[in-house]
N, C-alpha and C. Protein backbone atom coordinates (compact mmCIF):
# COMPACT_ATOMS: atom_id res chain seq x y z
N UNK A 1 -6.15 17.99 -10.57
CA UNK A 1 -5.50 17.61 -11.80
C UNK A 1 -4.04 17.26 -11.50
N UNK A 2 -3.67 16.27 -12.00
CA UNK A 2 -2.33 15.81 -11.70
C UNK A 2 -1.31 15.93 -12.79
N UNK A 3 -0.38 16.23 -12.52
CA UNK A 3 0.83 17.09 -13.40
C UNK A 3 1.34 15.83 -14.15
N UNK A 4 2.74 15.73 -15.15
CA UNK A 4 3.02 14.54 -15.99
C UNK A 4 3.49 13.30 -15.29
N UNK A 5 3.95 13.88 -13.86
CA UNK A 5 4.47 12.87 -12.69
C UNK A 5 2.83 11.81 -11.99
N UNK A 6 1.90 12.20 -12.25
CA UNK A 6 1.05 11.69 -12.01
C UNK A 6 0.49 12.29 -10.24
N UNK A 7 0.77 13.12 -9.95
CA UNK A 7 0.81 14.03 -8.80
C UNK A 7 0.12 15.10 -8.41
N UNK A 8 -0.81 15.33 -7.32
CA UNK A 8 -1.41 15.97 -7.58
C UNK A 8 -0.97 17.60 -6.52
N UNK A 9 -1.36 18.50 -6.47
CA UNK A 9 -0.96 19.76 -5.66
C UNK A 9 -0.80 19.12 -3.94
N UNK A 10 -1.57 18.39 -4.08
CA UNK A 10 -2.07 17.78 -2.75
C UNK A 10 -1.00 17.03 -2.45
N UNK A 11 -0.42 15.85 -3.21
CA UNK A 11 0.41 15.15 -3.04
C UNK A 11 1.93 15.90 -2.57
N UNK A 12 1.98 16.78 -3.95
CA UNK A 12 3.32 17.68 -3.93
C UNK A 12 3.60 18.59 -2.42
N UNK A 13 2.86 18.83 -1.99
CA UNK A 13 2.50 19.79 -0.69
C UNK A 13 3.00 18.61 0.11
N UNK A 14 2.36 16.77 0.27
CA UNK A 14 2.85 16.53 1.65
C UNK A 14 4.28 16.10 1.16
N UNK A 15 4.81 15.77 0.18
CA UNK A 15 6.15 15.13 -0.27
C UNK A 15 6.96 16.57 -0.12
N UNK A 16 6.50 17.94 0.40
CA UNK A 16 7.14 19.23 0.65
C UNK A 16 7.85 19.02 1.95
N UNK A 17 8.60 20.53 2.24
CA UNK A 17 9.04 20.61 3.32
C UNK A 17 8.26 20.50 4.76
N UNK A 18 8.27 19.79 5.87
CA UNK A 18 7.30 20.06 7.27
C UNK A 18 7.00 21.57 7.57
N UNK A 19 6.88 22.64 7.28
CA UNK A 19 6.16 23.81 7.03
C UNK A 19 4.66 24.34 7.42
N UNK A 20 4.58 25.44 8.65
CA UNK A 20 3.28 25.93 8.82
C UNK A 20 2.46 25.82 7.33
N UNK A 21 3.44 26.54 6.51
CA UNK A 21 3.15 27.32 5.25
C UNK A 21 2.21 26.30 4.42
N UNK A 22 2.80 25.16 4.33
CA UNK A 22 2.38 24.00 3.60
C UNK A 22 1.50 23.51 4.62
N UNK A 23 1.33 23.47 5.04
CA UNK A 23 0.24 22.60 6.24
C UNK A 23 -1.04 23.73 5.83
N UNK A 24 -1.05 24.77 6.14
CA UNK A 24 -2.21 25.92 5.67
C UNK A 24 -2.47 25.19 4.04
N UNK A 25 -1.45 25.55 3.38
CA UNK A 25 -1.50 25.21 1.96
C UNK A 25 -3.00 23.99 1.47
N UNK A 26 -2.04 22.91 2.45
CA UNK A 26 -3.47 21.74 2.49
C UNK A 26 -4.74 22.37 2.57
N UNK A 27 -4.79 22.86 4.00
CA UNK A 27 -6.09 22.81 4.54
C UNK A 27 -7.09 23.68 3.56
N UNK A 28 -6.22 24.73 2.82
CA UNK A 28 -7.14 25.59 1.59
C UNK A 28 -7.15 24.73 0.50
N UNK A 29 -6.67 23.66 0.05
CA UNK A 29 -6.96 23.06 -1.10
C UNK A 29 -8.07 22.07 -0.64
N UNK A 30 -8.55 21.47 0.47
CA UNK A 30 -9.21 20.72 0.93
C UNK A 30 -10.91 21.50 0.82
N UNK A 31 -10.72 22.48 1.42
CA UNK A 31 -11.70 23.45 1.73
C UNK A 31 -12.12 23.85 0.36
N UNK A 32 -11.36 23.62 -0.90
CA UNK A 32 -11.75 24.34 -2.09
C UNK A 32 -12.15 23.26 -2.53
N UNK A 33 -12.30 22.00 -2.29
CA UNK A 33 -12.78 20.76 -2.98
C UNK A 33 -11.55 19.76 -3.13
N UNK A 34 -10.50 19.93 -2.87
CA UNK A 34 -9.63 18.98 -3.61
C UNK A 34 -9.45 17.45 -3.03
N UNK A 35 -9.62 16.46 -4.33
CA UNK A 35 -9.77 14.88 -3.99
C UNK A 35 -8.83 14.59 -3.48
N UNK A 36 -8.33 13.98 -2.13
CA UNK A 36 -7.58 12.88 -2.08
C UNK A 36 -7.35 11.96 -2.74
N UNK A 37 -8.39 11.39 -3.86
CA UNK A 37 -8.14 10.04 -4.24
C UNK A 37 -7.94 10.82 -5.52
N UNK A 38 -7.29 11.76 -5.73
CA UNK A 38 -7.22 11.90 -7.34
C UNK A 38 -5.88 11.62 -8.15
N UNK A 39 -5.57 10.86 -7.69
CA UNK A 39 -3.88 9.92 -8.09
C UNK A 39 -3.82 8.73 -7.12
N UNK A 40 -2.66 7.83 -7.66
CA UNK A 40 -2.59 6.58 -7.30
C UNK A 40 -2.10 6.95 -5.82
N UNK A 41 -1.52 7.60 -5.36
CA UNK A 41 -0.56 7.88 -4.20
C UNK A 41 -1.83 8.49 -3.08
N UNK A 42 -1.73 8.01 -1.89
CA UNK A 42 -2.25 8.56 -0.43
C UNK A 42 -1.23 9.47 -0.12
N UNK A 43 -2.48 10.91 -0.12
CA UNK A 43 -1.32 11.93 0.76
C UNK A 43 -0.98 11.88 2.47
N UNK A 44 -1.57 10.78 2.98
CA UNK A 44 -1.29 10.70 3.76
C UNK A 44 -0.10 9.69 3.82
N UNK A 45 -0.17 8.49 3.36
CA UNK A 45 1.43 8.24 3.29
C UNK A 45 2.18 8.81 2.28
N UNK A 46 2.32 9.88 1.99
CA UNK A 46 3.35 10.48 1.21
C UNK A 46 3.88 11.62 2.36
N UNK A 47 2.71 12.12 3.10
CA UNK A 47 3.52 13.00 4.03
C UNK A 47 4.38 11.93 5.20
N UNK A 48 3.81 11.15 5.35
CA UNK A 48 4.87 9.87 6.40
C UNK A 48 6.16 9.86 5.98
N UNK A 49 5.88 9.24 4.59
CA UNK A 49 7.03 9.12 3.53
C UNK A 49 8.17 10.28 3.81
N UNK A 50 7.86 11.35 3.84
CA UNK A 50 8.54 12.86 3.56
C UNK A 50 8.59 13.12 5.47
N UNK A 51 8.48 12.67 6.02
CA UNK A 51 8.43 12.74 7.38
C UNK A 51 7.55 14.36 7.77
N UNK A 52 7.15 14.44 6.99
CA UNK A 52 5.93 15.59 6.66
C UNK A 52 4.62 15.71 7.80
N UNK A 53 4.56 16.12 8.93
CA UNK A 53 4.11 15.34 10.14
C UNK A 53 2.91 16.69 10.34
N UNK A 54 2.92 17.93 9.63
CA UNK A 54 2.08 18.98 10.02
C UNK A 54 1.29 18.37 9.07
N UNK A 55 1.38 18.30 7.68
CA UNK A 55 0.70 18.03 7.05
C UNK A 55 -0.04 16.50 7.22
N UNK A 56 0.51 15.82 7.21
CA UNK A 56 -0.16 14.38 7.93
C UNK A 56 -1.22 14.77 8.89
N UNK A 57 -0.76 15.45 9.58
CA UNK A 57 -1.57 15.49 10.77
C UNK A 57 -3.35 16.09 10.35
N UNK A 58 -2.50 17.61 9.65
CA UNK A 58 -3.64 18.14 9.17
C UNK A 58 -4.82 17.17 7.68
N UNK A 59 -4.57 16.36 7.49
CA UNK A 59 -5.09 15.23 5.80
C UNK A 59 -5.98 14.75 7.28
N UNK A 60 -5.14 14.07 8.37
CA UNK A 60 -6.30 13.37 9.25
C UNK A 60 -7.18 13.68 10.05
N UNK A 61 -7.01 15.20 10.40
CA UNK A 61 -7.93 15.83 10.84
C UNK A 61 -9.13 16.19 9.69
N UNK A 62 -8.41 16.67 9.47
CA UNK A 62 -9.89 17.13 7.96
C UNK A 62 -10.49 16.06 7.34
N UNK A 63 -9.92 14.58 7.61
CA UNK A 63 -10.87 13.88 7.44
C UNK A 63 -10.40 12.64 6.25
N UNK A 64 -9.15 12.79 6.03
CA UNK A 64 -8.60 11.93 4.84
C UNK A 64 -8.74 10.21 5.43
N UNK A 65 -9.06 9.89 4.44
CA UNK A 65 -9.32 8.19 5.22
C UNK A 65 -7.45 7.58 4.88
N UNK A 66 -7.14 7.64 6.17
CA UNK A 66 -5.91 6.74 5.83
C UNK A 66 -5.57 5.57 5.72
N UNK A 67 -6.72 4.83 5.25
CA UNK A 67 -6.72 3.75 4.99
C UNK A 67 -6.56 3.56 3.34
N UNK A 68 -6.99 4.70 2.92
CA UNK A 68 -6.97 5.07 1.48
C UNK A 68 -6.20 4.05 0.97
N UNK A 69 -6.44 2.87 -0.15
CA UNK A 69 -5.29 2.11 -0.60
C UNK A 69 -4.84 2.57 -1.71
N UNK A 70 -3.24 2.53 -1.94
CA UNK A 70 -2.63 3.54 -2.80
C UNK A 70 -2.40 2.18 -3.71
N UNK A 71 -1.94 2.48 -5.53
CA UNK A 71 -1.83 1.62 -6.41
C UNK A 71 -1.35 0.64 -6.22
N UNK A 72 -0.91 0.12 -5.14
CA UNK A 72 0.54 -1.22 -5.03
C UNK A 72 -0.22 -1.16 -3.67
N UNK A 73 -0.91 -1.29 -3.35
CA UNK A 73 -2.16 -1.65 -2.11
C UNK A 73 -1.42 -1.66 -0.45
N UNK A 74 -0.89 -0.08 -0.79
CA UNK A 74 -0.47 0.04 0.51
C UNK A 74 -0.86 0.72 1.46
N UNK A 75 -1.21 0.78 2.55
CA UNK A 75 -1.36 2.21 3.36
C UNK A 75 -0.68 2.29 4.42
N UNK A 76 -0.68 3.19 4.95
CA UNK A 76 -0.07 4.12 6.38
C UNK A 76 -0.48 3.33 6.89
N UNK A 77 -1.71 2.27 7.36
CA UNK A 77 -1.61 2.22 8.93
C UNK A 77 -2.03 0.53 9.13
């Protein structure tokens, strides 16, 4: 569910600080079900964005397609 910013926990976590803490954070919201595609924004380029590089890392391991195209048809790679 995405907050009034249009954002979801997922998002907010990679636009966070580079953090073990937040990098775990992901990997339990992933594991509990949570969509990547459930807002316009790729958390994988949002952790780029945020130079957010644990968490990036961890979205592509677990499997996030970073190709994901975000609303304005952009992606990471």
């Amino acid at each position: 569910m995405a907050n009034k910013l249009g954002k979801t926990s997922l998002i907010m976590l990679a636009e966070a600080a580079n953090t073990s803490n937040n990098e775990l954070a992901v990997r339990l919201l992933m594991k509990a079900g949570a969509d990547p595609r459930a807002c316009s924004i790729n958390p994988i380029t949002a952790a780029i964005k945020a130079k957010n590089y644990k968490v990036m890392r961890s979205l592509y391991e677990i499997g996030v397609d970073p190709n994901l195209s975000e609303e304005y048809h952009q992606s990471p790679v």
